[in-house]
N, C-alpha and C. Protein backbone atom coordinates (compact mmCIF):
# COMPACT_ATOMS: atom_id res chain seq x y z
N UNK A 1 75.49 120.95 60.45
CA UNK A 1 75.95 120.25 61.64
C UNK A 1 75.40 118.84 61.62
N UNK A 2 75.95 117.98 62.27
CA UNK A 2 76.02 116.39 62.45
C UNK A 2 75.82 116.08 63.38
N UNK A 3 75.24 115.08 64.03
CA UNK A 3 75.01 114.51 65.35
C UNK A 3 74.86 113.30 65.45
N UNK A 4 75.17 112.66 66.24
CA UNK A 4 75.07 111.61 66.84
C UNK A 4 74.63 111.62 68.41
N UNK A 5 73.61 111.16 68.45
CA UNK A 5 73.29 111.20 70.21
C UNK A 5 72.52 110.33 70.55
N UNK A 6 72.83 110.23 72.26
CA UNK A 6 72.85 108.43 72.42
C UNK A 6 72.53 108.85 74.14
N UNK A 7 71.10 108.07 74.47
CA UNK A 7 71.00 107.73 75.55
C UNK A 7 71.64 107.08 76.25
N UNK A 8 72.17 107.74 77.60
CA UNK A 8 73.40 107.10 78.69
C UNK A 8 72.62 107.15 79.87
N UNK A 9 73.33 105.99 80.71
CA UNK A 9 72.53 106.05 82.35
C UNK A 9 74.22 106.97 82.89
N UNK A 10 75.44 107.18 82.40
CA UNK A 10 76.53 107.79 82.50
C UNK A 10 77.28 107.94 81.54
N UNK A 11 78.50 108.67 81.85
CA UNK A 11 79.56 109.10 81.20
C UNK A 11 80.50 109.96 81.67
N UNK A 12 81.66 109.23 80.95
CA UNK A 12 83.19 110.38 81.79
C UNK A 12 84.01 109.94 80.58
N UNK A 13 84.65 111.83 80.69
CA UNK A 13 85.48 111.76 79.52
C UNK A 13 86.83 112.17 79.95
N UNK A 14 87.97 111.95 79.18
CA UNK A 14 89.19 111.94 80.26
C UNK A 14 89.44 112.30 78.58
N UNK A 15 90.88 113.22 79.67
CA UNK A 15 92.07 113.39 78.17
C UNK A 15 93.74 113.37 79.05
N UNK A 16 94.22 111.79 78.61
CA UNK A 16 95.52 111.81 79.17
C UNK A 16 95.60 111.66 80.43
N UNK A 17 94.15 110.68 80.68
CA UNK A 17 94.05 109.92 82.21
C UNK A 17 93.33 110.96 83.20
N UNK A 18 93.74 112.52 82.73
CA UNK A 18 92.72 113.59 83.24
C UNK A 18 91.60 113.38 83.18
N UNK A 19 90.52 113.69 84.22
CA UNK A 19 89.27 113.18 84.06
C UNK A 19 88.40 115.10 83.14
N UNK A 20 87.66 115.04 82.23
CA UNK A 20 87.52 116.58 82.33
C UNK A 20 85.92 116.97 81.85
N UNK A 21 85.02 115.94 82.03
CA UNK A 21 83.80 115.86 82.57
C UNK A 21 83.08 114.33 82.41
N UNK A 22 82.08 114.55 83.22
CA UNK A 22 81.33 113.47 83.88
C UNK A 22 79.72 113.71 84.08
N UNK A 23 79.12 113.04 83.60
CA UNK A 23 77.52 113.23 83.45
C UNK A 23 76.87 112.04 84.04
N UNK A 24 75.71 112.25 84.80
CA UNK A 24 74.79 111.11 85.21
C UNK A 24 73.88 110.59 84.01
N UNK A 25 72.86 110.10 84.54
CA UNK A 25 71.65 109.67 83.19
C UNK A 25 71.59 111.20 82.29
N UNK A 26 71.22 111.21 80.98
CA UNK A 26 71.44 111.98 80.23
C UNK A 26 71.63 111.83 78.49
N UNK A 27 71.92 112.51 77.54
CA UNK A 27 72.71 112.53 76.57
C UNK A 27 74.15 112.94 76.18
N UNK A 28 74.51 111.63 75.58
CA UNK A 28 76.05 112.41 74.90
C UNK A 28 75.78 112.24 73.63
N UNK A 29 76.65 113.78 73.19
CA UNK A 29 76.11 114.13 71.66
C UNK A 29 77.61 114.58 71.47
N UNK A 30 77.57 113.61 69.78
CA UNK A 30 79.03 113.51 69.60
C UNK A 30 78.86 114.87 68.40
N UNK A 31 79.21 115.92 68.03
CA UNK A 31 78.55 117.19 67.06
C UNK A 31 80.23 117.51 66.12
N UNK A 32 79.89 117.00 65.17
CA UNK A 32 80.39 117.35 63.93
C UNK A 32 79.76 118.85 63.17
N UNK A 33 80.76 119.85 63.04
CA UNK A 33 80.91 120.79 62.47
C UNK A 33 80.56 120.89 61.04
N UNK A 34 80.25 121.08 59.95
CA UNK A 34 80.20 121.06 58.66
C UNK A 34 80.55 122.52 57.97
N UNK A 35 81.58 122.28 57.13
CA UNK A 35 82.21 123.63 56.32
C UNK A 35 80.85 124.73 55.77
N UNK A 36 80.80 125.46 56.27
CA UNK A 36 79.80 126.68 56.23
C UNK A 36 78.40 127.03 57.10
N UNK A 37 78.58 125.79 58.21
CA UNK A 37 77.18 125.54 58.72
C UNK A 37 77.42 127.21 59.70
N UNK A 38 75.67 127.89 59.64
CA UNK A 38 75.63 128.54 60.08
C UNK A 38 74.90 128.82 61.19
N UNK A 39 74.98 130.23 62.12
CA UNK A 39 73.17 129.85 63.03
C UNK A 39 72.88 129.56 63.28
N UNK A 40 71.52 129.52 62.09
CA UNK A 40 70.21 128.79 61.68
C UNK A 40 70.82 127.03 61.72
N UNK A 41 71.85 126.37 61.41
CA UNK A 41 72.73 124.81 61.93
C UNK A 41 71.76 124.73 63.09
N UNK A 42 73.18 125.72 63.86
CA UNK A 42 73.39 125.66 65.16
C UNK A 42 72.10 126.05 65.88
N UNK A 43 70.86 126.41 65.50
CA UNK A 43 70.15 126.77 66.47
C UNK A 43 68.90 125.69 65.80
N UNK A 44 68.89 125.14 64.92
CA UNK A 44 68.28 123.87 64.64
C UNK A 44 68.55 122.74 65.84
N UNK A 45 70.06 122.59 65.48
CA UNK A 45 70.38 121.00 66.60
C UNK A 45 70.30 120.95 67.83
N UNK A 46 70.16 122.61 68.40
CA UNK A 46 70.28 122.78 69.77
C UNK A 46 68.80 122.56 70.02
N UNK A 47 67.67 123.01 69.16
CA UNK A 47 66.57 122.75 69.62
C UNK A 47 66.41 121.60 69.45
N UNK A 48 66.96 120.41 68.79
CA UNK A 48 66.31 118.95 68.42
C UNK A 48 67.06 118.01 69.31
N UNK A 49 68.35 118.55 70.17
CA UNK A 49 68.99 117.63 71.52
C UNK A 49 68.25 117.97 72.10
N UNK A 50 67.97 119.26 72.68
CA UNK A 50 67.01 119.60 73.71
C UNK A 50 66.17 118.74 73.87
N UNK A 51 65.25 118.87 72.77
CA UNK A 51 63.82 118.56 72.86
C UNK A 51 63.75 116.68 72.56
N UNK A 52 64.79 116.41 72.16
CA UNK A 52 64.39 115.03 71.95
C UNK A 52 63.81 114.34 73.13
N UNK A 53 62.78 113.91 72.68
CA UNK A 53 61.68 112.83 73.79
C UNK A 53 62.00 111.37 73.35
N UNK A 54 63.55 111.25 73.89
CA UNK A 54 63.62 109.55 73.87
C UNK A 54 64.14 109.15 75.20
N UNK A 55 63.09 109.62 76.60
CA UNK A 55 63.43 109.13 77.88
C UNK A 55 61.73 108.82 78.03
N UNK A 56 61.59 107.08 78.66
CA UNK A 56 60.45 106.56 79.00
C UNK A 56 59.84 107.78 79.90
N UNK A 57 58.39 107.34 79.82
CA UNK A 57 57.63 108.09 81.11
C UNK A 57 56.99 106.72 81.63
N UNK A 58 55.92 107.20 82.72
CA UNK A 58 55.25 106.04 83.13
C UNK A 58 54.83 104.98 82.80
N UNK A 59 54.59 105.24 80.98
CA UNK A 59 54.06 103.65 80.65
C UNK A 59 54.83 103.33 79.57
N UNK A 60 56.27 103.33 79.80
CA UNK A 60 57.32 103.14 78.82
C UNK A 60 57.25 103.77 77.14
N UNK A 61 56.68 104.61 77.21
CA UNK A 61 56.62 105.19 76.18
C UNK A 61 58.20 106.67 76.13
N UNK A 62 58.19 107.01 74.41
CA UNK A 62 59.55 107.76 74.63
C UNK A 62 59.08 108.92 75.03
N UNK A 63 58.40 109.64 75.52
CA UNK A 63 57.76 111.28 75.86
C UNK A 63 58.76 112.22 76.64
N UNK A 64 59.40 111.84 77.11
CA UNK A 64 60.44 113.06 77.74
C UNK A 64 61.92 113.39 77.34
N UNK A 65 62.05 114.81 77.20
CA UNK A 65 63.25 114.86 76.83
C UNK A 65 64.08 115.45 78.09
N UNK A 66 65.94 115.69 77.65
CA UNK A 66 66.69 116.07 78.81
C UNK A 66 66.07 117.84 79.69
N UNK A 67 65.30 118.10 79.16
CA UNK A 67 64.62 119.68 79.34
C UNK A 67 63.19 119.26 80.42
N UNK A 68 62.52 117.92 80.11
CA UNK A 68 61.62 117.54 80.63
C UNK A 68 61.39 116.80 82.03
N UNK A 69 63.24 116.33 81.58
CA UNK A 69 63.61 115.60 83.39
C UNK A 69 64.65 116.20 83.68
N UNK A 70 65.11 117.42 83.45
CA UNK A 70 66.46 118.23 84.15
C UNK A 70 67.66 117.28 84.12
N UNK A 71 67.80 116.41 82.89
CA UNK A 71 68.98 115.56 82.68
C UNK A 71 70.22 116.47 81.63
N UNK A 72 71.29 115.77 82.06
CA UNK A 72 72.84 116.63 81.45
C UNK A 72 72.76 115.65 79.98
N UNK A 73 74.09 116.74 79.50
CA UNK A 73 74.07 116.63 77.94
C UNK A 73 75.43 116.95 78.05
N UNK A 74 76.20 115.34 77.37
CA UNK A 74 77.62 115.70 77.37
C UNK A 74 77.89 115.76 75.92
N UNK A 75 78.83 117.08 75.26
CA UNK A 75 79.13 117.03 73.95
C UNK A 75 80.06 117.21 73.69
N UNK A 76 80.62 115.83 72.93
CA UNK A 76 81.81 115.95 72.18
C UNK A 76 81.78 116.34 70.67
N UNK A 77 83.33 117.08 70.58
CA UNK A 77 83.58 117.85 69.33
C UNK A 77 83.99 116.43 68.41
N UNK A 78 83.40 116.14 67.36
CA UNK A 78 84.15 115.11 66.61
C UNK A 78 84.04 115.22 65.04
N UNK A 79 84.86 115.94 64.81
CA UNK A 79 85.06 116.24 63.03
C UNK A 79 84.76 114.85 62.38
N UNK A 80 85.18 113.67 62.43
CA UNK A 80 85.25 112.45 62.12
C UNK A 80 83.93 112.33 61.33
N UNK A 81 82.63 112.96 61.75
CA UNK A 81 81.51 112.74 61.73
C UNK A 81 81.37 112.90 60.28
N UNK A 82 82.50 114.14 59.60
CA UNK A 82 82.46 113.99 58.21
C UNK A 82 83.18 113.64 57.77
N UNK A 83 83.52 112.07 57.89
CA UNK A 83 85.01 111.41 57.06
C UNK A 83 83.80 110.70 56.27
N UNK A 84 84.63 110.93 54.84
CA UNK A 84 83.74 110.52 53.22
C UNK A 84 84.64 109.69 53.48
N UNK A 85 84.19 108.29 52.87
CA UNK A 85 84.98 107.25 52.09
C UNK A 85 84.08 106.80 50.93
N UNK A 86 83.62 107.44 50.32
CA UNK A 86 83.02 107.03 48.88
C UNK A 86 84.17 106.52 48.04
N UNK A 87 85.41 107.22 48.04
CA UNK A 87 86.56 106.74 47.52
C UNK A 87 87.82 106.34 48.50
N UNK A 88 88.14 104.90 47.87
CA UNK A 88 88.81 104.14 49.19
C UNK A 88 88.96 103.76 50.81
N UNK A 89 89.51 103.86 51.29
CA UNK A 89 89.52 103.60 52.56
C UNK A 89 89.88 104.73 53.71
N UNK A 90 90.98 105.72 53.25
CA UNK A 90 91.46 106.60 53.93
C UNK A 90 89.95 107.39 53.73
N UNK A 91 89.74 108.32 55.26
CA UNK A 91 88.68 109.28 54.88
C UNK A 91 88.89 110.56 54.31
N UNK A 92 88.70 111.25 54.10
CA UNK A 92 89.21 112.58 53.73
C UNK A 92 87.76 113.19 54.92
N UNK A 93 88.20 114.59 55.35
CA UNK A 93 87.66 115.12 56.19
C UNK A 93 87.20 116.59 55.22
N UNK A 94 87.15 116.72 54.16
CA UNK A 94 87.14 117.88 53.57
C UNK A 94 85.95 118.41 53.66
N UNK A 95 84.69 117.89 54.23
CA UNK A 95 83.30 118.30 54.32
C UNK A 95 83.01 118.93 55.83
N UNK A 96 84.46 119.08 56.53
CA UNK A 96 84.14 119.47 57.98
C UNK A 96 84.85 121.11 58.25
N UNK A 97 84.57 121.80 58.98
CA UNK A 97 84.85 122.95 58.99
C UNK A 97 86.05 122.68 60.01
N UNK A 98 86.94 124.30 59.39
CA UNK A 98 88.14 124.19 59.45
C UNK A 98 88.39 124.94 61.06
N UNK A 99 89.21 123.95 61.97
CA UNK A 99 89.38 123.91 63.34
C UNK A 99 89.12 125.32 63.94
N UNK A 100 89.28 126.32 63.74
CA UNK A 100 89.46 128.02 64.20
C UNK A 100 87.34 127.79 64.30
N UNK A 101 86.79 128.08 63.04
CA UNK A 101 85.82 128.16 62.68
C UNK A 101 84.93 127.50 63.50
N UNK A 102 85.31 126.14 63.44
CA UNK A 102 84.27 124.96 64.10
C UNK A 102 84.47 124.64 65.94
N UNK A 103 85.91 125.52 66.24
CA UNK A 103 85.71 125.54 68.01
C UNK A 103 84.73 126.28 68.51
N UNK A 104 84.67 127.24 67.31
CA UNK A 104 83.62 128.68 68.26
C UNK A 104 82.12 128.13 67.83
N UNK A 105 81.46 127.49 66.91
CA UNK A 105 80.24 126.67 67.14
C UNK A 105 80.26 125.82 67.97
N UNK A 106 81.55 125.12 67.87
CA UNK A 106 81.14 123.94 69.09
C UNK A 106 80.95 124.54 70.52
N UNK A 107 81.52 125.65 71.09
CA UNK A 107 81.32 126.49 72.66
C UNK A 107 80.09 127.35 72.41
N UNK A 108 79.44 127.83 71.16
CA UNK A 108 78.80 128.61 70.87
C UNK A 108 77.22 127.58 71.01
N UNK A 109 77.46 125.93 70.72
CA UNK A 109 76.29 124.80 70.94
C UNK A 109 76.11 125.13 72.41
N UNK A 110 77.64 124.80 72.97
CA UNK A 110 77.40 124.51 74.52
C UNK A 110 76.54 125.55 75.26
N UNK A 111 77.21 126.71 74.93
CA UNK A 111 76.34 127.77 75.75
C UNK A 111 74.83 127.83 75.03
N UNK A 112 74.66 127.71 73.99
CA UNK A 112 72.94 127.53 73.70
C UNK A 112 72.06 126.35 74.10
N UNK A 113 72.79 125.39 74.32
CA UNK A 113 72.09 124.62 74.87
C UNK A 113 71.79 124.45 76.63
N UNK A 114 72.73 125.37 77.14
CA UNK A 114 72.41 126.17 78.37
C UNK A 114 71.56 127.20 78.50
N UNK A 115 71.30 127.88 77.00
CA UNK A 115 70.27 129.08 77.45
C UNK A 115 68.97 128.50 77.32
N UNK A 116 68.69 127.29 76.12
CA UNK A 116 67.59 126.36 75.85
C UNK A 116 67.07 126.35 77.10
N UNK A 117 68.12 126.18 78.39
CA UNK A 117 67.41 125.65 79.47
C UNK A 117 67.83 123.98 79.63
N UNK A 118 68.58 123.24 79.26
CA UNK A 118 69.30 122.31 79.43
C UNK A 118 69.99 122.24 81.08
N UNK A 119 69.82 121.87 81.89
CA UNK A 119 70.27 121.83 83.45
C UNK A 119 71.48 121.92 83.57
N UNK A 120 72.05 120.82 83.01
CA UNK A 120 73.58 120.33 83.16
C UNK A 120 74.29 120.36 81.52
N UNK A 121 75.21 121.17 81.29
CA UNK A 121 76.21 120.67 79.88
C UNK A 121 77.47 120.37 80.10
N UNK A 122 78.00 119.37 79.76
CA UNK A 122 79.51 119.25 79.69
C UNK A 122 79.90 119.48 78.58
N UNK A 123 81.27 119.50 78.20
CA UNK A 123 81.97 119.30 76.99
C UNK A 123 83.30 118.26 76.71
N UNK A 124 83.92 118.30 76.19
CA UNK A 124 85.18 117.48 75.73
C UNK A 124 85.96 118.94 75.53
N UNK A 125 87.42 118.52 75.26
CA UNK A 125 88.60 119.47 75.23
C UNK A 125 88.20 119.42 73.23
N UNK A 126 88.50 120.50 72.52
CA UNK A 126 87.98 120.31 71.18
C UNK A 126 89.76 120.00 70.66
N UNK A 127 89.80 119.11 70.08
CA UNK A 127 90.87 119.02 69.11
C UNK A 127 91.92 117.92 69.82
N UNK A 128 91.71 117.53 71.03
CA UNK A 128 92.25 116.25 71.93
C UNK A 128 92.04 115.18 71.41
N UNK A 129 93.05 114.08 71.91
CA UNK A 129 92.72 112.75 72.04
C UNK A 129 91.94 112.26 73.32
N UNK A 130 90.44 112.17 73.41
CA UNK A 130 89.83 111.94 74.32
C UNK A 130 89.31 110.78 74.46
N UNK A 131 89.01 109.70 75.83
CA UNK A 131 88.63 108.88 75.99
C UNK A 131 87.37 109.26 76.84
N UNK A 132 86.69 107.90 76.26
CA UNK A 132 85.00 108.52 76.46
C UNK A 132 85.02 106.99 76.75
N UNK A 133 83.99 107.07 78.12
CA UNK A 133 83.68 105.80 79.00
C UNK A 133 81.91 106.07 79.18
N UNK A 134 81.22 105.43 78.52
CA UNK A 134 79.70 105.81 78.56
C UNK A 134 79.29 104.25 78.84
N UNK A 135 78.29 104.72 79.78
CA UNK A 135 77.33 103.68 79.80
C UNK A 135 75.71 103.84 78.57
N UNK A 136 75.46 103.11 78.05
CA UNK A 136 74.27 103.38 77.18
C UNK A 136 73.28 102.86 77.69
N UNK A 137 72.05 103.19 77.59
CA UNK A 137 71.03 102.71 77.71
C UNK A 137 69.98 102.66 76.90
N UNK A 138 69.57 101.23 76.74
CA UNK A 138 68.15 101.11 75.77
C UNK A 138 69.02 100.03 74.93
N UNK A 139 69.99 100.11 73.83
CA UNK A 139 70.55 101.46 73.33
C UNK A 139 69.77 102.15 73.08
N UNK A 140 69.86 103.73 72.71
CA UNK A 140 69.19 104.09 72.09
C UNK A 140 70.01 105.67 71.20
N UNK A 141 70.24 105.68 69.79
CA UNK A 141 71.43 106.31 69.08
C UNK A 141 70.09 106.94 67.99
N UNK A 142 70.37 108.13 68.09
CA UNK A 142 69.97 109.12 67.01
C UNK A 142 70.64 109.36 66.14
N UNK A 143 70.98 109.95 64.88
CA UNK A 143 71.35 110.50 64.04
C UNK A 143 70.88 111.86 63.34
N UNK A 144 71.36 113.03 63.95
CA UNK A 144 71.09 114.21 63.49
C UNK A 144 71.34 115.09 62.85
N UNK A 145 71.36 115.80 61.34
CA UNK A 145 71.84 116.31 60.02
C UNK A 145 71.37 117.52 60.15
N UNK A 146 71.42 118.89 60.48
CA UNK A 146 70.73 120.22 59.97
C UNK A 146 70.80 120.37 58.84
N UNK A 147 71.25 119.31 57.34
CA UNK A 147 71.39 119.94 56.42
C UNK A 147 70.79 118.69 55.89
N UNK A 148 70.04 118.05 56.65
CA UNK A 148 69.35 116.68 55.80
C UNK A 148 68.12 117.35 54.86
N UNK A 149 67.62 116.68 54.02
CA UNK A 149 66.48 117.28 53.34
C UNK A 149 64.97 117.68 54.24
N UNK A 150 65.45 116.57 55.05
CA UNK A 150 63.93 116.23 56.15
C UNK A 150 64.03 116.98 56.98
N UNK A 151 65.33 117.64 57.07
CA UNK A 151 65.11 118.69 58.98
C UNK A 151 64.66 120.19 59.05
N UNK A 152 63.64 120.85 58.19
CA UNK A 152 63.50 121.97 57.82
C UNK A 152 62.24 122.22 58.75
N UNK A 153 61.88 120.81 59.93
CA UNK A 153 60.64 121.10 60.42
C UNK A 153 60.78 121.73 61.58
């Protein structure tokens, strides 16, 4: 699994002018699927959104995460996350798991990151054209791999 996640003071996601969730201060985590990711993926990234401590505390330091201040976590489904262009320009998506497979991790994140104890989760419609209106703050953008060499901790 893939991640991208990004401190927001908001966010609202619409599909087709429909509004179909909306989060206060928080994270949105954009989660790319990967062809065979299993579990052990999925129960890696859920603990490392959780727990990420990139919200200031009192003396501007990063120490709190969305578990630590009862902040929401909006996640969008975005295969994109594995478009290769090592060769040319078009991406090929062939490193992402195949739509059937990768809806039921992506609802299978959501609800674990509700049992984590996460306050608030939204989601995106999986397989839509969705518009995403976020406010960021800091910035501040992670990059998260369960299959990086480094994430075995």
């Amino acid at each position: 699994m893939r991640s991208v996640v990004q401190r927001v003071e908001s966010c609202l996601l619409s599909v087709e002018g429909r509004e179909i969730s909306r989060i206060g201060p928080g994270l949105v985590c954009y989660l790319g699927v990967a062809a065979g990711d299993t579990d052990s993926d999925l129960a890696w990234m859920v603990k490392k959104v959780a727990g990420l401590r990139i919200f200031h505390d009192e003396a501007g330091k990063m120490n709190f995460s969305v578990l630590d201040l009862g902040l929401a976590v909006l996640v969008v489904p975005q295969f994109t996350l594995f478009g290769d262009v090592r060769r040319g320009y078009r991406p090929s998506f062939s490193g992402a798991e195949a739509p059937k497979e990768a809806q039921t991790l992506y609802e299978h994140f959501l609800d674990s990151l509700r049992t984590a104890g996460v306050k608030s989760v939204a989601g995106g419609v999986f397989g839509a054209d969705m518009t995403i209106d976020q406010k960021n703050r800091g910035p501040v953008t992670i990059i998260l791999d369960s299959r990086s060499e480094n994430t075995r901790q």
